[in-house]
Protein backbone atom coordinates (compact mmCIF):
# COMPACT_ATOMS: atom_id res chain seq x y z
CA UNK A 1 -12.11 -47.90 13.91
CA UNK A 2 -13.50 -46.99 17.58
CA UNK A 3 -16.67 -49.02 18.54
CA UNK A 4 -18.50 -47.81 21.42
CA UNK A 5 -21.50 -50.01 23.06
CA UNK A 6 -23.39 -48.05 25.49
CA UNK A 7 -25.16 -51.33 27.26
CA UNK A 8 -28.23 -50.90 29.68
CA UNK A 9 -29.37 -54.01 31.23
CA UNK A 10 -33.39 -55.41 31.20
CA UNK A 11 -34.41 -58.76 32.45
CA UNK A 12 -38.35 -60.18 32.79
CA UNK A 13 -37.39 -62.22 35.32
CA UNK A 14 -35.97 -61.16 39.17
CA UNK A 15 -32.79 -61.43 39.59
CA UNK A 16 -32.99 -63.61 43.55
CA UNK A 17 -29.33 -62.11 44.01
CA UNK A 18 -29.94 -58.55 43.37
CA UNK A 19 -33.86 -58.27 43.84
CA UNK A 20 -34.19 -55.97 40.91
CA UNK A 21 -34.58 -56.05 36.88
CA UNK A 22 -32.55 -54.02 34.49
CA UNK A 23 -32.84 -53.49 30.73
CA UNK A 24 -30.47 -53.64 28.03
CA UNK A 25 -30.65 -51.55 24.19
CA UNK A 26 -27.23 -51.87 22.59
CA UNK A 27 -25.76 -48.71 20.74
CA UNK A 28 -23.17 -48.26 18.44
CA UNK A 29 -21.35 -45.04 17.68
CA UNK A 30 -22.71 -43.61 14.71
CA UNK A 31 -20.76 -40.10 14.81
CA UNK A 32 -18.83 -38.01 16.44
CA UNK A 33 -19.52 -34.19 16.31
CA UNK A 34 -17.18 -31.41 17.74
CA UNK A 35 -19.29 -28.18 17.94
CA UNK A 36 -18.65 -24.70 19.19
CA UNK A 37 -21.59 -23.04 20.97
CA UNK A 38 -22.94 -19.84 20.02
CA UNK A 39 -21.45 -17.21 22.09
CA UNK A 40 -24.36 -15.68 24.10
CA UNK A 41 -26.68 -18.75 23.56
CA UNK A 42 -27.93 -20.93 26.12
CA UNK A 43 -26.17 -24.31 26.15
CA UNK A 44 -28.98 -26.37 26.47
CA UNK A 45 -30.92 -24.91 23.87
CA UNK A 46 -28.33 -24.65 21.37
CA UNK A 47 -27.66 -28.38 21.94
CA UNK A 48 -31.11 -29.16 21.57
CA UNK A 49 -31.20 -27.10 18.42
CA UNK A 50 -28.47 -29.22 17.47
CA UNK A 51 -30.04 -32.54 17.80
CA UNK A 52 -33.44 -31.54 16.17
CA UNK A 53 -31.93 -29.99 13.23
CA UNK A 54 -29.55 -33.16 12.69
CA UNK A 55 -32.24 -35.98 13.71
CA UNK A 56 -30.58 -37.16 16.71
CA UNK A 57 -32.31 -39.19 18.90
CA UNK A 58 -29.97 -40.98 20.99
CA UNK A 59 -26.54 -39.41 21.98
CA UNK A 60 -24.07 -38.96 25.09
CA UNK A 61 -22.51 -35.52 25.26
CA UNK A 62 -19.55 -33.02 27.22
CA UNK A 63 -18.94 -29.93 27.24
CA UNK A 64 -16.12 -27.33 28.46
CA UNK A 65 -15.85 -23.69 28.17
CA UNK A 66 -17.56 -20.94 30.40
CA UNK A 67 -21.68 -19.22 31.21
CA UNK A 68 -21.77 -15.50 31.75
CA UNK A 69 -24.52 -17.00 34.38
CA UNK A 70 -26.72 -20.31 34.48
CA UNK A 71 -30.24 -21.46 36.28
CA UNK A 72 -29.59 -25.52 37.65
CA UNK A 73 -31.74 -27.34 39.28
CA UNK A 74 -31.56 -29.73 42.10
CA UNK A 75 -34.78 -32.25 42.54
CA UNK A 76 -36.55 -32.74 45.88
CA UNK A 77 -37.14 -36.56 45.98
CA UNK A 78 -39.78 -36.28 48.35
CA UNK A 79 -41.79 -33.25 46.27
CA UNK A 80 -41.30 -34.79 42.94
CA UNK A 81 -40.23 -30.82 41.53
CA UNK A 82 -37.12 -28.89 40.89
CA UNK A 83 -35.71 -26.66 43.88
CA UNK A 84 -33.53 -23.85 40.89
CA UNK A 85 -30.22 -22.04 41.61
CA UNK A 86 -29.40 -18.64 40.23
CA UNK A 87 -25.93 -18.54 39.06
CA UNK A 88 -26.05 -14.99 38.48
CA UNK A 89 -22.04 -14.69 37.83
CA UNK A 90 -19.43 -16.01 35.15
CA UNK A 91 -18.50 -19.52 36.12
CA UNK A 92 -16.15 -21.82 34.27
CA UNK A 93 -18.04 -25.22 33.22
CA UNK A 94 -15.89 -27.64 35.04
CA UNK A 95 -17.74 -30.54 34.06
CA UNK A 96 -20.73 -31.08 31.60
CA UNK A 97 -22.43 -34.33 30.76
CA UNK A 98 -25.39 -35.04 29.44
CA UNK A 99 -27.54 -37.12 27.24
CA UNK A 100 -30.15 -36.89 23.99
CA UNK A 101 -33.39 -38.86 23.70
CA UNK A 102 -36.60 -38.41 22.89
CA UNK A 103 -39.36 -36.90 24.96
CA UNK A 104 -43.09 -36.38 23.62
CA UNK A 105 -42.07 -36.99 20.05
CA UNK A 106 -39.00 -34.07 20.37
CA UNK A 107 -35.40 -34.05 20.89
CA UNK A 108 -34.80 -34.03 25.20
CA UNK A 109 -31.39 -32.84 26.53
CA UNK A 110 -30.98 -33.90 29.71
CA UNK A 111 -27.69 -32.39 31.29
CA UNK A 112 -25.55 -32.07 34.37
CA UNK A 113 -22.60 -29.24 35.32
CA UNK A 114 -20.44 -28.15 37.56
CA UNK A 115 -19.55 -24.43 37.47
CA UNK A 116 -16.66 -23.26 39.51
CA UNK A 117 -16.52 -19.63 40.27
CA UNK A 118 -13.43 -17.48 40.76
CA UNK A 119 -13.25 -17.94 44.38
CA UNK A 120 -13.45 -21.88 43.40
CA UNK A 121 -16.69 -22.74 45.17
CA UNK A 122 -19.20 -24.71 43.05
CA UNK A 123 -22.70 -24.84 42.03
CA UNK A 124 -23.82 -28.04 40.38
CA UNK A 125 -26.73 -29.79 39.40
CA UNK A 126 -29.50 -29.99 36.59
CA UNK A 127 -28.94 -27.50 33.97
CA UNK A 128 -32.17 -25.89 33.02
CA UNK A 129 -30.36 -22.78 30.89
CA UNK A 130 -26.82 -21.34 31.14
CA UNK A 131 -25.77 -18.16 28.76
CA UNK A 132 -22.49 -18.85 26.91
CA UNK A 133 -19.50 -16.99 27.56
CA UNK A 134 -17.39 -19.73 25.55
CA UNK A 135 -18.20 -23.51 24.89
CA UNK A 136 -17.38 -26.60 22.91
CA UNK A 137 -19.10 -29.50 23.03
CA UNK A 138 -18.26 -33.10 22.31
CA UNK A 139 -21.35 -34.59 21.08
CA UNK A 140 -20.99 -38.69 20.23
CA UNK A 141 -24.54 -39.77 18.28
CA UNK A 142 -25.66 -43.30 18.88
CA UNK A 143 -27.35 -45.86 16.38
CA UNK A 144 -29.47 -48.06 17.99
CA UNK A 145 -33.11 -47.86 19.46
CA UNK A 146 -35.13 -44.89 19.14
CA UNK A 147 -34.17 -43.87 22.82
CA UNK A 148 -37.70 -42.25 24.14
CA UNK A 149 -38.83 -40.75 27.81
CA UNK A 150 -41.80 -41.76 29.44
CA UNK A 151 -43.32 -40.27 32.81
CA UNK A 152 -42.76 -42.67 35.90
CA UNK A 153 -44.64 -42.47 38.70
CA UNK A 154 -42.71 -43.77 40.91
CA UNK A 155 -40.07 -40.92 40.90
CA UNK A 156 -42.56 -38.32 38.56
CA UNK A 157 -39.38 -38.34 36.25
CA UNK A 158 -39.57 -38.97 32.86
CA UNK A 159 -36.94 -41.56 32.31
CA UNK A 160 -35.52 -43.54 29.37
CA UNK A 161 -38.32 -46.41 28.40
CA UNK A 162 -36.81 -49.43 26.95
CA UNK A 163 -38.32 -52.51 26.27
């Protein structure tokens, strides 16, 4: 039987070596789903569909395949807001990762790509929406903590709160 632990580090206390903290919620794989995306969809909805209509509230995710075209995103640290690029061609996905938590009581997929055109030059970044041409995802579900996003000012992300 596989056993995956997905580990992030939390401490009270500073760490004098490092001079930071880092928190910990242990996960366990609680299943693994193999899904083919709707053709025409947009990835990032359909997975989010996915996740709300199965209860999922902590998961890791991949996906291959190809977008007729795609919207991504690439975040200005200094403005604290997304900078989008128009992928306005097909593009083969040529890599997808993301993640599934919870944001303002709803399912959040958060989720990065690479889409290589048929010259071979890249886009990557955020991926707000891409329209699929083909796509399978690998979605692995984790049991553990509810896994929520909260808004931190500091970056005016809303990243993974664990206590």
């Amino acid at each position: 039987m596989l056993r995956v632990d997905l580990k992030i580090f939390k401490s009270r206390e500073r760490n004098s070596t490092e001079g930071y903290r880092m928190a910990f919620a242990e996960f366990s794989l609680k299943k693994n789903l193999l899904v083919r995306a709707e053709h025409d969809s947009d990835l990032v909805q359909f997975i989010t569909k996915l996740a709300e209509d199965r209860g999922i509230t902590a998961a890791e995710f991949t996906a291959i395949g190809a977008l007729k075209r795609a919207k991504l995103g690439f975040y200005d640290q200094k403005k604290h807001a997304y900078h989008e690029i128009i992928v306005d061609s097909p593009h083969e996905i040529a890599s997808c990762i993301g993640n599934i938590s919870v944001k303002n009581g709803r399912s959040f997929v958060h989720v990065h790509a690479v889409l290589a055109g048929e010259d071979g030059d890249i886009k990557a970044g955020h991926l707000i929406e891409g329209v699929v041409f083909a796509a399978e995802v690998h979605l692995r579900e984790l049991k553990g903590i509810k896994l929520e996003r909260k808004h931190d000012e500091e970056t005016g992300l809303s990243l993974w709160h664990i206590e």
